[in-house]
N, C-alpha and C. Protein backbone atom coordinates (compact mmCIF):
# COMPACT_ATOMS: atom_id res chain seq x y z
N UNK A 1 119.18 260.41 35.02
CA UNK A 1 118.31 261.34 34.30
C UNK A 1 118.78 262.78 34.55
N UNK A 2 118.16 263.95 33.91
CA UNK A 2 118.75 265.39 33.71
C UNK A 2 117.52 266.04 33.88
N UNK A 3 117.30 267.14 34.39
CA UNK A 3 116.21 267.73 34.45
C UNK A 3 116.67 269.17 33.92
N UNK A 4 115.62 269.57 32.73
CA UNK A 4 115.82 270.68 32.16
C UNK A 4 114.98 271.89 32.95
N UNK A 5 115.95 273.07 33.19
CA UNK A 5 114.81 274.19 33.66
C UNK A 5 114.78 274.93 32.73
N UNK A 6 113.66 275.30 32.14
CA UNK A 6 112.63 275.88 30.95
C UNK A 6 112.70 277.01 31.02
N UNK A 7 113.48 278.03 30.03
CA UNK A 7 114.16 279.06 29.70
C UNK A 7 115.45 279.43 29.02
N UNK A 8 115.14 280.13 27.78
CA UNK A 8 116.72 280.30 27.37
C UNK A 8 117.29 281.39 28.11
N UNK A 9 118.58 280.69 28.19
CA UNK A 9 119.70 281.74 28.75
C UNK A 9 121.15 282.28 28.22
N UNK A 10 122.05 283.46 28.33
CA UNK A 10 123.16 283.18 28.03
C UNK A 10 123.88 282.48 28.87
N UNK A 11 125.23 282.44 27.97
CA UNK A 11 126.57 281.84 29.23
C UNK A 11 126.75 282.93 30.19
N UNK A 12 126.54 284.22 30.62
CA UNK A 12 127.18 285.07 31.45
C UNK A 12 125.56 285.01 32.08
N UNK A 13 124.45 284.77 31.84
CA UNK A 13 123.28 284.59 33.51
C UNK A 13 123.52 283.27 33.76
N UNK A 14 123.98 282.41 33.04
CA UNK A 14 124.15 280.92 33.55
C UNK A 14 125.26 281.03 34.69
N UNK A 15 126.16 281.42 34.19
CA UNK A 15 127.42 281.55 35.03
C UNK A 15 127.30 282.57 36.59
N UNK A 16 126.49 283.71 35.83
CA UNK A 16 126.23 284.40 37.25
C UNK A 16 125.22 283.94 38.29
N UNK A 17 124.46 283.17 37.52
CA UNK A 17 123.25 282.31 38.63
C UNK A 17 124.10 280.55 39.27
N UNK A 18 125.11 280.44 38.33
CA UNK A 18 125.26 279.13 39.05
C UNK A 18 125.41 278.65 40.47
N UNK A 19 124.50 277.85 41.44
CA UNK A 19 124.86 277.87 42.80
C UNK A 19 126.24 277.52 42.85
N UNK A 20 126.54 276.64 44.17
CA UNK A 20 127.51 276.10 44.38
C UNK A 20 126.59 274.64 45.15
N UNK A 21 125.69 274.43 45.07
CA UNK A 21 125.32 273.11 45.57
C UNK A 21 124.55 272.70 44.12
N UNK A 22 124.72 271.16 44.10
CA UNK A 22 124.38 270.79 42.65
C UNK A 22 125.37 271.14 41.72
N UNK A 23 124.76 270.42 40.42
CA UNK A 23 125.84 270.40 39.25
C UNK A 23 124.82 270.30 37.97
N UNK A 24 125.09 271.38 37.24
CA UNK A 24 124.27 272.03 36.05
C UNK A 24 125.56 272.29 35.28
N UNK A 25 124.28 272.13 33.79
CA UNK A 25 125.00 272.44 32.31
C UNK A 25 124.34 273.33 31.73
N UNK A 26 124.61 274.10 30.54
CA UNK A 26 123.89 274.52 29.89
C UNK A 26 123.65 273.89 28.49
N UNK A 27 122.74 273.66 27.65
CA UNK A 27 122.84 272.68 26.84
C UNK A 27 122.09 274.03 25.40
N UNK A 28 122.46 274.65 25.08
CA UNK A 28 122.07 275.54 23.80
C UNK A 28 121.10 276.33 24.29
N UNK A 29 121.34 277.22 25.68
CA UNK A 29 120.58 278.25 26.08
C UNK A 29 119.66 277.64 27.30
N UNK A 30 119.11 276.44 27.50
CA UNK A 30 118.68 275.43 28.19
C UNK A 30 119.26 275.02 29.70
N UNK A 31 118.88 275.53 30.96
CA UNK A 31 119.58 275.02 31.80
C UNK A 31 119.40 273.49 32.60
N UNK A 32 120.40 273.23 32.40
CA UNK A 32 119.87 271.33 32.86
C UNK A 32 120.72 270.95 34.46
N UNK A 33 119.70 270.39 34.72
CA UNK A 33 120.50 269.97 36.05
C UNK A 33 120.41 268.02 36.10
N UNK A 34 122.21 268.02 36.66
CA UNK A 34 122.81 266.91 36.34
C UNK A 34 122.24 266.01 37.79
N UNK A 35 121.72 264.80 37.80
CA UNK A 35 120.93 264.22 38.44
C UNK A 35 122.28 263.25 39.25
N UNK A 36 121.89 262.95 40.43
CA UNK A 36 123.33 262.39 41.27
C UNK A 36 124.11 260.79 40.74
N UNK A 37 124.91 261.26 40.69
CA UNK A 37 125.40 259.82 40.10
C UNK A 37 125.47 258.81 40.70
N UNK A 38 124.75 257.39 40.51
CA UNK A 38 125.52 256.13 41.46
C UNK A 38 126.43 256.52 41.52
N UNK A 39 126.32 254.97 42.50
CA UNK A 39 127.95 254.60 43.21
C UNK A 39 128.55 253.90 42.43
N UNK A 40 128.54 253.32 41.59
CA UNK A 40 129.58 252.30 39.97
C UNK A 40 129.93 253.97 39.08
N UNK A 41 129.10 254.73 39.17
CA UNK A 41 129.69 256.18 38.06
C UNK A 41 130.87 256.15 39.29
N UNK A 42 130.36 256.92 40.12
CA UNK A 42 131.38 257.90 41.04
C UNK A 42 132.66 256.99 41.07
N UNK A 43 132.80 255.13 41.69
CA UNK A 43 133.89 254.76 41.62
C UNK A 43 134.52 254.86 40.79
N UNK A 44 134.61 254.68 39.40
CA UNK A 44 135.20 254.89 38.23
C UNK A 44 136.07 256.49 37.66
N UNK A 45 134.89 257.25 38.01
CA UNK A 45 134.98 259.00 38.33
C UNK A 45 136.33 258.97 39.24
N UNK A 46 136.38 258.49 40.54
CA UNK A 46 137.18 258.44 41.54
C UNK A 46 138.90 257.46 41.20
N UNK A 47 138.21 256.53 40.53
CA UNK A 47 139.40 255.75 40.37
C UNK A 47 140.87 256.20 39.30
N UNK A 48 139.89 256.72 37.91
CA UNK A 48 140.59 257.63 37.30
C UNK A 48 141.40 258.60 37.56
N UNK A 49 140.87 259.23 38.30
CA UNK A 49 141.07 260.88 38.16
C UNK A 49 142.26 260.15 39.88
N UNK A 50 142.22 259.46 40.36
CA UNK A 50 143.61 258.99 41.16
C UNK A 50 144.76 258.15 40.03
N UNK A 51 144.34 257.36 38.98
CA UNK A 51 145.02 257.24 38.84
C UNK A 51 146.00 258.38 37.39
N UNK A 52 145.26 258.77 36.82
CA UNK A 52 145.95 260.02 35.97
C UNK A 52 146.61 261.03 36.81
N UNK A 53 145.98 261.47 37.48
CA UNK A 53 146.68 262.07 38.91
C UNK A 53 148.49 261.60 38.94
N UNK A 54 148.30 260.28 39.51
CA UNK A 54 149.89 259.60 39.44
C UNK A 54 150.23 259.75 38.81
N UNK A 55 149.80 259.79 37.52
CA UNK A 55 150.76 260.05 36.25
C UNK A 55 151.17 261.44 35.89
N UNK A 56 150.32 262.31 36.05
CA UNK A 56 150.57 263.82 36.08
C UNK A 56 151.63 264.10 36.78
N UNK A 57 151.67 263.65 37.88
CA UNK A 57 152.57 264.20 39.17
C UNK A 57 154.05 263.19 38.74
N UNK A 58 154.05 261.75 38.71
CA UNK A 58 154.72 261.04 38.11
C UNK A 58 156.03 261.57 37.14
N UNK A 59 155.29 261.98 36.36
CA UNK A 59 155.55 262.69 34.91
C UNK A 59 156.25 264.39 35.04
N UNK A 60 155.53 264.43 36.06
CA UNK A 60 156.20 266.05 36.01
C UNK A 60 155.42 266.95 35.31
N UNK A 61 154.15 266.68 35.16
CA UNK A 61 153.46 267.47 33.66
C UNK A 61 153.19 268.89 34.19
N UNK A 62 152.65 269.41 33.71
CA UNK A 62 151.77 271.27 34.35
C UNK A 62 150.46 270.89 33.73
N UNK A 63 150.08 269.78 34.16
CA UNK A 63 148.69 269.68 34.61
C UNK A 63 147.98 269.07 35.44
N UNK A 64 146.48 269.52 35.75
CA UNK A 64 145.70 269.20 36.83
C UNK A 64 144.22 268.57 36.82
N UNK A 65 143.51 268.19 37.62
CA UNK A 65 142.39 267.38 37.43
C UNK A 65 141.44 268.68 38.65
N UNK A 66 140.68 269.64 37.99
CA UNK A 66 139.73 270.61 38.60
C UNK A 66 138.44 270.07 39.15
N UNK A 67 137.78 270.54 39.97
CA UNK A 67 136.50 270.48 40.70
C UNK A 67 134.96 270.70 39.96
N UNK A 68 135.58 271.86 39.69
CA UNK A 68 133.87 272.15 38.87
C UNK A 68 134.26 273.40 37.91
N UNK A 69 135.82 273.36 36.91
CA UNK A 69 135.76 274.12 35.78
C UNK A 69 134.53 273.76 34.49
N UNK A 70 134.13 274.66 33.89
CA UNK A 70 133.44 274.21 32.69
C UNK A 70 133.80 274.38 31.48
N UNK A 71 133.29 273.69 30.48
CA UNK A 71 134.21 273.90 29.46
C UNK A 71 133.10 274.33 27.97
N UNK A 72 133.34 275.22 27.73
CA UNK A 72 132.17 276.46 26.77
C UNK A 72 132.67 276.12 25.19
N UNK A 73 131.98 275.65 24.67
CA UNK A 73 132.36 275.87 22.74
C UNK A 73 132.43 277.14 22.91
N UNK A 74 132.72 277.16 21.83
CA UNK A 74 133.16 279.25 21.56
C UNK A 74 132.24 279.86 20.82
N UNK A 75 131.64 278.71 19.92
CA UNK A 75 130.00 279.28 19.57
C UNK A 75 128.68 278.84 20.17
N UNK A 76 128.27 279.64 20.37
CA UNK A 76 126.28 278.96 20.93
C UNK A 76 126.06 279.63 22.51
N UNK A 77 125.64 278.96 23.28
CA UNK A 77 125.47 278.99 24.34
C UNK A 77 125.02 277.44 24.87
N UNK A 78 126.56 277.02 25.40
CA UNK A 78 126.47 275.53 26.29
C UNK A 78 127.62 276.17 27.15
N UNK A 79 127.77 274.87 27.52
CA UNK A 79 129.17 274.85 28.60
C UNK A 79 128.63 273.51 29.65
N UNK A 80 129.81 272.34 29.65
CA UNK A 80 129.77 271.64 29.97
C UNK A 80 130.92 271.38 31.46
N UNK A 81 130.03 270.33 31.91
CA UNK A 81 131.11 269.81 33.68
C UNK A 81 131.44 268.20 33.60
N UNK A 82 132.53 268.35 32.81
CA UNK A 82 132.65 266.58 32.57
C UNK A 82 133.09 266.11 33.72
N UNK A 83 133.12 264.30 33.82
CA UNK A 83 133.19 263.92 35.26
C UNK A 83 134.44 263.87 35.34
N UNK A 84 135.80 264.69 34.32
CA UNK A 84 136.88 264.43 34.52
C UNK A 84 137.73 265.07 33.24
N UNK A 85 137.96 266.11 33.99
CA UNK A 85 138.87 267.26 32.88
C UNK A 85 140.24 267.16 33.26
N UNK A 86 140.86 267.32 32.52
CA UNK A 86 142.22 267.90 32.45
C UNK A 86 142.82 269.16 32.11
N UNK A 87 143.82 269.75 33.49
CA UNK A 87 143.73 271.51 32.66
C UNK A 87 144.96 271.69 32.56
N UNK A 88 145.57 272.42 31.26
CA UNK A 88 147.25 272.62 31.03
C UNK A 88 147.13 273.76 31.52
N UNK A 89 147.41 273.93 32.74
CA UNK A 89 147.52 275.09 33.76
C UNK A 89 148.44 276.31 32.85
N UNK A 90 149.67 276.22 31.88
CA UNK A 90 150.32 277.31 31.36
C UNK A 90 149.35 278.25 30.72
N UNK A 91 148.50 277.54 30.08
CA UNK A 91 147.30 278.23 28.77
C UNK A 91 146.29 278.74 29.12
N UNK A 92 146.05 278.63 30.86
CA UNK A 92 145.29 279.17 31.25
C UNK A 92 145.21 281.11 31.23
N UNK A 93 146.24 281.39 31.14
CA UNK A 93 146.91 282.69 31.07
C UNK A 93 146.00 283.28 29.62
N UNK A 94 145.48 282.24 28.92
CA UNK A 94 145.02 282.68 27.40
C UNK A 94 143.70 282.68 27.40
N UNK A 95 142.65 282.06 28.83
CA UNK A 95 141.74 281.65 28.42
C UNK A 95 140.61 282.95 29.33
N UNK A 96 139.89 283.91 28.31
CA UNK A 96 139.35 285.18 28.17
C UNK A 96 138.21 285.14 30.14
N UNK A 97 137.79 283.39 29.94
CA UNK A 97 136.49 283.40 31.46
C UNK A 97 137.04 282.47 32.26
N UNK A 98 138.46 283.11 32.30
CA UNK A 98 138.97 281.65 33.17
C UNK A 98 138.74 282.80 35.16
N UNK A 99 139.44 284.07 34.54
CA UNK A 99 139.74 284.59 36.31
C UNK A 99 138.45 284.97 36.74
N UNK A 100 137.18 285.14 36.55
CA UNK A 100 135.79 285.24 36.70
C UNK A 100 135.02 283.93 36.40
N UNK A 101 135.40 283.41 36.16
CA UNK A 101 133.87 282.47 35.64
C UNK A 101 134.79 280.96 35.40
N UNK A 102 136.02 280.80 35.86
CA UNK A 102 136.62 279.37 36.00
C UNK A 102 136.01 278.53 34.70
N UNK A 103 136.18 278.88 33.59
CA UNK A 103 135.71 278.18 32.44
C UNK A 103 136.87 278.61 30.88
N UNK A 104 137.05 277.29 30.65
CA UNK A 104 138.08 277.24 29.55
C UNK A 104 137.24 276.77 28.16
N UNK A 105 137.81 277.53 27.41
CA UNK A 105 137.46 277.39 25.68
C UNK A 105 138.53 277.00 24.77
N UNK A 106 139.50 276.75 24.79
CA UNK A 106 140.80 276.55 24.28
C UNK A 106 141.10 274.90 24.25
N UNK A 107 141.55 274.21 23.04
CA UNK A 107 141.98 273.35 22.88
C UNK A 107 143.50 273.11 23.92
N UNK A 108 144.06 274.34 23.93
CA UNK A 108 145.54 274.50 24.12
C UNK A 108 145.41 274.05 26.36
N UNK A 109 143.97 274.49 26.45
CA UNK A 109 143.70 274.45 27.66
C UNK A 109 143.25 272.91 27.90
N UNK A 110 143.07 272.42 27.62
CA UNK A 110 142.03 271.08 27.72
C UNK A 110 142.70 269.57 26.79
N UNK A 111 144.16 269.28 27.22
CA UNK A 111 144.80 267.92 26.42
C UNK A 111 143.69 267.05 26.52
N UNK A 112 142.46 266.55 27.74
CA UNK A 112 141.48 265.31 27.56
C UNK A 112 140.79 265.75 28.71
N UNK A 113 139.46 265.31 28.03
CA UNK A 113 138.29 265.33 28.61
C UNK A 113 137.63 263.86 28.40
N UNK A 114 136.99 263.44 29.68
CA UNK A 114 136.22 261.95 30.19
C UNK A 114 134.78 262.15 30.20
N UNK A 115 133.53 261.55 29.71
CA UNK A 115 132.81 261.26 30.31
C UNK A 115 132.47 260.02 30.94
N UNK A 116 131.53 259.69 32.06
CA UNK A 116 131.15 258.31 32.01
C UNK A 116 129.47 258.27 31.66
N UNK A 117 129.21 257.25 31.08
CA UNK A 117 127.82 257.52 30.46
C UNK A 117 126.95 257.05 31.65
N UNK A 118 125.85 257.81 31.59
CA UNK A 118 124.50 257.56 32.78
C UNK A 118 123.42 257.34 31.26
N UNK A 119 122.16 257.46 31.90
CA UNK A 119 121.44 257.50 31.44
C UNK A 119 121.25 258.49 30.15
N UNK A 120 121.32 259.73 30.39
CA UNK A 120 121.56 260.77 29.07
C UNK A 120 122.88 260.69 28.23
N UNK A 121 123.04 259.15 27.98
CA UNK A 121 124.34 258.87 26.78
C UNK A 121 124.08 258.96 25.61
N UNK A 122 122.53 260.21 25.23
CA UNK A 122 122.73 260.62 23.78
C UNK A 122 123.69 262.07 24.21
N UNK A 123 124.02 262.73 25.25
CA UNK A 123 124.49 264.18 25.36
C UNK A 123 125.72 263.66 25.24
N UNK A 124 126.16 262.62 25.71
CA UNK A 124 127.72 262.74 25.63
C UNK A 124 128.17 261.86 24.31
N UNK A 125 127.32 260.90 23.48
CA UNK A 125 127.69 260.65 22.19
C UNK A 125 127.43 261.21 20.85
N UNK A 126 127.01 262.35 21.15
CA UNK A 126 126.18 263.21 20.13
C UNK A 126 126.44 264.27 20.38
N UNK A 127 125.74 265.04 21.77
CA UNK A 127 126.47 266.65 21.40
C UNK A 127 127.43 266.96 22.01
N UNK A 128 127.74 266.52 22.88
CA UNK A 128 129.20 266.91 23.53
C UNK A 128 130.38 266.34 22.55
N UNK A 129 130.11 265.00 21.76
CA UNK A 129 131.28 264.78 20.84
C UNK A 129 131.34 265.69 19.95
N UNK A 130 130.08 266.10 19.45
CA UNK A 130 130.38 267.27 18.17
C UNK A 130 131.10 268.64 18.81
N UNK A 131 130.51 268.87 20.19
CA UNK A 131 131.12 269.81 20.78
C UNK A 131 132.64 270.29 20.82
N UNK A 132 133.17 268.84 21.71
CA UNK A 132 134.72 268.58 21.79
C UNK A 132 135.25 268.67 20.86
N UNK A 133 134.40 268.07 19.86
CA UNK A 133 135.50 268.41 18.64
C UNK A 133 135.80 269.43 17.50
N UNK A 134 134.87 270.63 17.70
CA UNK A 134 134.57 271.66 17.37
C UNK A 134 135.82 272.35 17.97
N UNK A 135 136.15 272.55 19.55
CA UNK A 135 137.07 273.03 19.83
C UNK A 135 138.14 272.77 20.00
N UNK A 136 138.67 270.99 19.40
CA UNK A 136 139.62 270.88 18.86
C UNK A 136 140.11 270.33 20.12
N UNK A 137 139.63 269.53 21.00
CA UNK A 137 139.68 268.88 22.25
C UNK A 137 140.96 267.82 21.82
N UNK A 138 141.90 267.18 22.08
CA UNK A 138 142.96 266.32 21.43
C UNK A 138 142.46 265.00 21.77
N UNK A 139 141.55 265.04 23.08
CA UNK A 139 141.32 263.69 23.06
C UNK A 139 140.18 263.52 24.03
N UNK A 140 138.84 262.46 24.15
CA UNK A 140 138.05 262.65 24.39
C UNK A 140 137.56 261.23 24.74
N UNK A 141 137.43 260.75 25.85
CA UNK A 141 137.14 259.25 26.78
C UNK A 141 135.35 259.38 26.71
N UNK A 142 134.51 258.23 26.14
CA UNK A 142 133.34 257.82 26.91
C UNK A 142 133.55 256.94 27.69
N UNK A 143 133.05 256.23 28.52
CA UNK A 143 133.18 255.34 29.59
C UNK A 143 131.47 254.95 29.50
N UNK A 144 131.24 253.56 28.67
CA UNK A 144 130.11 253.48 28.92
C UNK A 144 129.76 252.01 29.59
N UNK A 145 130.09 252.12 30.96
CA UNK A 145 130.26 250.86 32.03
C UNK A 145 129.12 249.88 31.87
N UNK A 146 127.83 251.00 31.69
CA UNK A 146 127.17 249.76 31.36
C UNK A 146 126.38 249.97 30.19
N UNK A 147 127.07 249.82 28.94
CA UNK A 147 126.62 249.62 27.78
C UNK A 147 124.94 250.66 27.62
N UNK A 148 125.00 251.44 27.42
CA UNK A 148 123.77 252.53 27.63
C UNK A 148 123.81 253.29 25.98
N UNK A 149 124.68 253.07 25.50
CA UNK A 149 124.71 253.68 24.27
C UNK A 149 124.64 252.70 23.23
N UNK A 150 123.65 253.57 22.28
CA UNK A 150 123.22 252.68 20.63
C UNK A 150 124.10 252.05 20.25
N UNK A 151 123.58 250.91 19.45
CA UNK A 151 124.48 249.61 19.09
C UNK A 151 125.24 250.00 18.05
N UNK A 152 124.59 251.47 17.16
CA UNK A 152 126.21 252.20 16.34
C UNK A 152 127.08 252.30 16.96
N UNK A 153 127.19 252.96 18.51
CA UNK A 153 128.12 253.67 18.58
C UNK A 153 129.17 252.21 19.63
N UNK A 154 128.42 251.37 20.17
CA UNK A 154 129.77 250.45 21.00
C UNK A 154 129.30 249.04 20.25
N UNK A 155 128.20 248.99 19.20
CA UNK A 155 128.33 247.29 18.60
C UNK A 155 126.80 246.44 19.12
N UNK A 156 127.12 245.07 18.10
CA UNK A 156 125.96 244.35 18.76
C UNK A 156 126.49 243.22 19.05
N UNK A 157 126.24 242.30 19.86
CA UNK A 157 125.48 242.90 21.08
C UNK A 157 126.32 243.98 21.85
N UNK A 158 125.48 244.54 22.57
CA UNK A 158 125.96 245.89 23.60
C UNK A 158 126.87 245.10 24.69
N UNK A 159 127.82 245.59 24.63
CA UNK A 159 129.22 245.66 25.86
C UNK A 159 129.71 246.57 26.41
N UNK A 160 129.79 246.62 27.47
CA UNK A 160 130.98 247.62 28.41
C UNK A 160 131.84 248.14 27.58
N UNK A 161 131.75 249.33 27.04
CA UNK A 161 132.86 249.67 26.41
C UNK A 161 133.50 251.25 26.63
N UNK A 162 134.66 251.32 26.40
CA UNK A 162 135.51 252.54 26.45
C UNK A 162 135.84 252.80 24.67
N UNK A 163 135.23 254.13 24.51
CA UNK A 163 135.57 254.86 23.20
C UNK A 163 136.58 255.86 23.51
N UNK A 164 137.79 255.82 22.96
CA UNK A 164 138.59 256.72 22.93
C UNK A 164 138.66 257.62 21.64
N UNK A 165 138.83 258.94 21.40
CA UNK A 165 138.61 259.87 20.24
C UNK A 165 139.95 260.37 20.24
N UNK A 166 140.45 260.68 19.17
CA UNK A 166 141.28 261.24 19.24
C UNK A 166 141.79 262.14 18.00
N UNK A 167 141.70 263.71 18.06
CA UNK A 167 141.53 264.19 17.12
C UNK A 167 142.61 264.19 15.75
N UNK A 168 142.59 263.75 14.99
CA UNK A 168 143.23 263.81 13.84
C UNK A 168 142.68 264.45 12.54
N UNK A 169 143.78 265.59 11.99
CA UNK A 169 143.20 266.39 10.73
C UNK A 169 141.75 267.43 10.82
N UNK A 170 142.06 267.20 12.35
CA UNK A 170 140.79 268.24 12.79
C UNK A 170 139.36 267.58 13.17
N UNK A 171 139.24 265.86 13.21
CA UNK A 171 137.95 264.91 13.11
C UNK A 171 138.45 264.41 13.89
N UNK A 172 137.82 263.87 15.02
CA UNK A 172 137.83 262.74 15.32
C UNK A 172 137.77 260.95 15.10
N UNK A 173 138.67 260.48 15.73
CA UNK A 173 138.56 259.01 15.40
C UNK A 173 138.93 258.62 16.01
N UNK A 174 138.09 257.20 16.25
CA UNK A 174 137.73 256.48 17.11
C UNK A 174 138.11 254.88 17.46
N UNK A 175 138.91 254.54 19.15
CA UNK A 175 139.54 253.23 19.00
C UNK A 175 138.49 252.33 20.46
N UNK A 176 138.14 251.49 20.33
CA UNK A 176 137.13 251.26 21.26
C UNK A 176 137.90 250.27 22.31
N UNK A 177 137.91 249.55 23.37
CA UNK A 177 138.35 249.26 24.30
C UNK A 177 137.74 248.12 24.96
N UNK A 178 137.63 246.94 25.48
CA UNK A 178 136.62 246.43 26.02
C UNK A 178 137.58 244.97 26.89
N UNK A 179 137.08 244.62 27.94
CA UNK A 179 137.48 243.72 28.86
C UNK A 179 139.00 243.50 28.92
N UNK A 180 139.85 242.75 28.67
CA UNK A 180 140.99 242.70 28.58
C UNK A 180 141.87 243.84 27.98
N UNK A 181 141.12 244.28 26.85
CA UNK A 181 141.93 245.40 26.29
C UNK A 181 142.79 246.39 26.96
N UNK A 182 144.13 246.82 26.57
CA UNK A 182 144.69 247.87 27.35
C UNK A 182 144.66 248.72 26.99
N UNK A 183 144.47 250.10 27.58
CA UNK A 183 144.16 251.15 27.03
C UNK A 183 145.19 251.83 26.24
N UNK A 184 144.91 252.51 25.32
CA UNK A 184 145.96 253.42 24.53
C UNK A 184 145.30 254.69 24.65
N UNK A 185 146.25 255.56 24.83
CA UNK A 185 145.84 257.13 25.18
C UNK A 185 147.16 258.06 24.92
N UNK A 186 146.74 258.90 24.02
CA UNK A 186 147.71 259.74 23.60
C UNK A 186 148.35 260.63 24.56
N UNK A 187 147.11 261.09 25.16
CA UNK A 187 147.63 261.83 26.43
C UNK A 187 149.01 261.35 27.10
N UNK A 188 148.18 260.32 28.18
CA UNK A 188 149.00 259.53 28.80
C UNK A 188 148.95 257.98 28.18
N UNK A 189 150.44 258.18 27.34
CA UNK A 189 150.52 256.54 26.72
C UNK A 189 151.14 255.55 27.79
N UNK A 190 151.50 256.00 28.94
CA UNK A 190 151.98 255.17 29.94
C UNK A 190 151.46 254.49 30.79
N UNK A 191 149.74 255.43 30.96
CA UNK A 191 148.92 254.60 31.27
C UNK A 191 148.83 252.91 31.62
N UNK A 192 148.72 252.58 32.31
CA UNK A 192 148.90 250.86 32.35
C UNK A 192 147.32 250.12 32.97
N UNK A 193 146.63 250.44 32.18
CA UNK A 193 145.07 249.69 32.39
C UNK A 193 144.70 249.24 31.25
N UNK A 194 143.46 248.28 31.93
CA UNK A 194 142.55 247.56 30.95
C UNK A 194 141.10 248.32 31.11
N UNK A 195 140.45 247.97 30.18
CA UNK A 195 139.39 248.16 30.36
C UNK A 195 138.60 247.89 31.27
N UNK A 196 138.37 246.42 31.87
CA UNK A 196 137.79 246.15 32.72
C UNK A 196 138.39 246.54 34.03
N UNK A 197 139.85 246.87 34.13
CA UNK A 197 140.08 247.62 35.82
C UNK A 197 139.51 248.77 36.00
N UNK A 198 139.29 249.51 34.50
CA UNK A 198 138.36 250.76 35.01
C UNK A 198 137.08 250.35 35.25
N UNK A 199 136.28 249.38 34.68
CA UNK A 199 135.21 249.34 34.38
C UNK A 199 135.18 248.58 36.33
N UNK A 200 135.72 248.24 36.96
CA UNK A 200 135.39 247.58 38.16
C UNK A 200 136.40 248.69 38.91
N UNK A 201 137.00 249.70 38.97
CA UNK A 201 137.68 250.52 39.63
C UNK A 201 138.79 249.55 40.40
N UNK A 202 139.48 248.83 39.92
CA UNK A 202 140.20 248.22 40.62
C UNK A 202 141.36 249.20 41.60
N UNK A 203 141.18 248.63 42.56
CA UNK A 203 142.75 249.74 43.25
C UNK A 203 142.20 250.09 44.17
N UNK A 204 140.93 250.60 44.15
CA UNK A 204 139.98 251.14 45.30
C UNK A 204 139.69 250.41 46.43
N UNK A 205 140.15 251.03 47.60
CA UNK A 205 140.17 250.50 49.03
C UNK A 205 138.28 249.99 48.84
N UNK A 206 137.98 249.06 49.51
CA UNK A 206 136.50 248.54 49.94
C UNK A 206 136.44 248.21 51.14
């Protein structure tokens, strides 16, 4: 669950009030605070972001997996903390609230962004997709481990599923993922998973 605190705000009192304990969004002037994630989110959160990691470093890329950057449409007042960004460290040089306020607006900044779905999986199939793709995000992961989202968006009956987006002609579109399936990702097409190793974090010491 998310708990909204009741008041509109801009992005520059959001940003200047943000603590450093906890993890808040702003959702169209609205400040929300992000409620702690199980332990099945966080492994998955954890398992990823080690294994893209390898591949980054692998690869040789100039990019990185950040702590608590946010990532702002360029119109409204939001700004989001996905459980797993990617930053093309060169483009950062372009991005206007990056050396104050650690927050990127730039497509050129942001090759893929992850969520994993909790409970509020209308924010990340509804406004954060319209969001991402407003700013032209290239590619955009739900992770919905345990089937939490409407039977439009992963099917009936409801399954574990991974939606991958991927922007084409300026829209998104969409390839879905589920148990055996191996993932395809533009980002990283070298990637070598299934669905279900993310969906059980395989790899992870226990």
């Amino acid at each position: 669950m998310t708990q909204a605190i009741s008041k509109l705000v801009t992005f520059e009192d959001f940003a200047a009030w943000r603590p450093d304990g906890g993890r808040y969004e702003l959702h169209d002037g609205v400040i929300v605070e992000m409620a702690q994630p199980v332990g099945d989110h966080e492994d998955i959160v954890g398992f990823l972001a080690l294994e893209i990691s390898f591949d980054i470093k692998r690869l040789n890329l100039p990019y990185y997996i950040p702590k608590t950057v946010l990532v702002k449409p360029l119109e409204g007042e939001s700004a989001y903390s996905p459980d797993i960004l990617i930053i093309n460290r060169p483009n950062l040089l372009n991005e206007p609230l990056w050396k104050k306020q650690s927050t990127v607006s730039q497509a050129a900044s942001i090759p893929l962004v992850i969520e994993v779905v909790s409970t509020n999986w209308r924010d990340d199939y509804y406004k954060k997709l319209a969001d991402y793709e407003a700013i032209g995000i290239p590619e955009y992961w739900i992770i919905d481990y345990a089937a939490c989202g409407a039977r439009k968006f992963i099917g009936n009956p409801k399954l574990p599923t991974i939606s991958i987006y991927q922007l084409i002609d300026g829209e998104y579109q969409v390839t879905q993922f589920r148990g055996s399936d191996r993932i395809v990702s533009p980002t990283f097409p070298e990637l070598n998973l299934t669905a279900e190793q993310i969906f059980q974090a395989e790899g992870l010491p226990t």
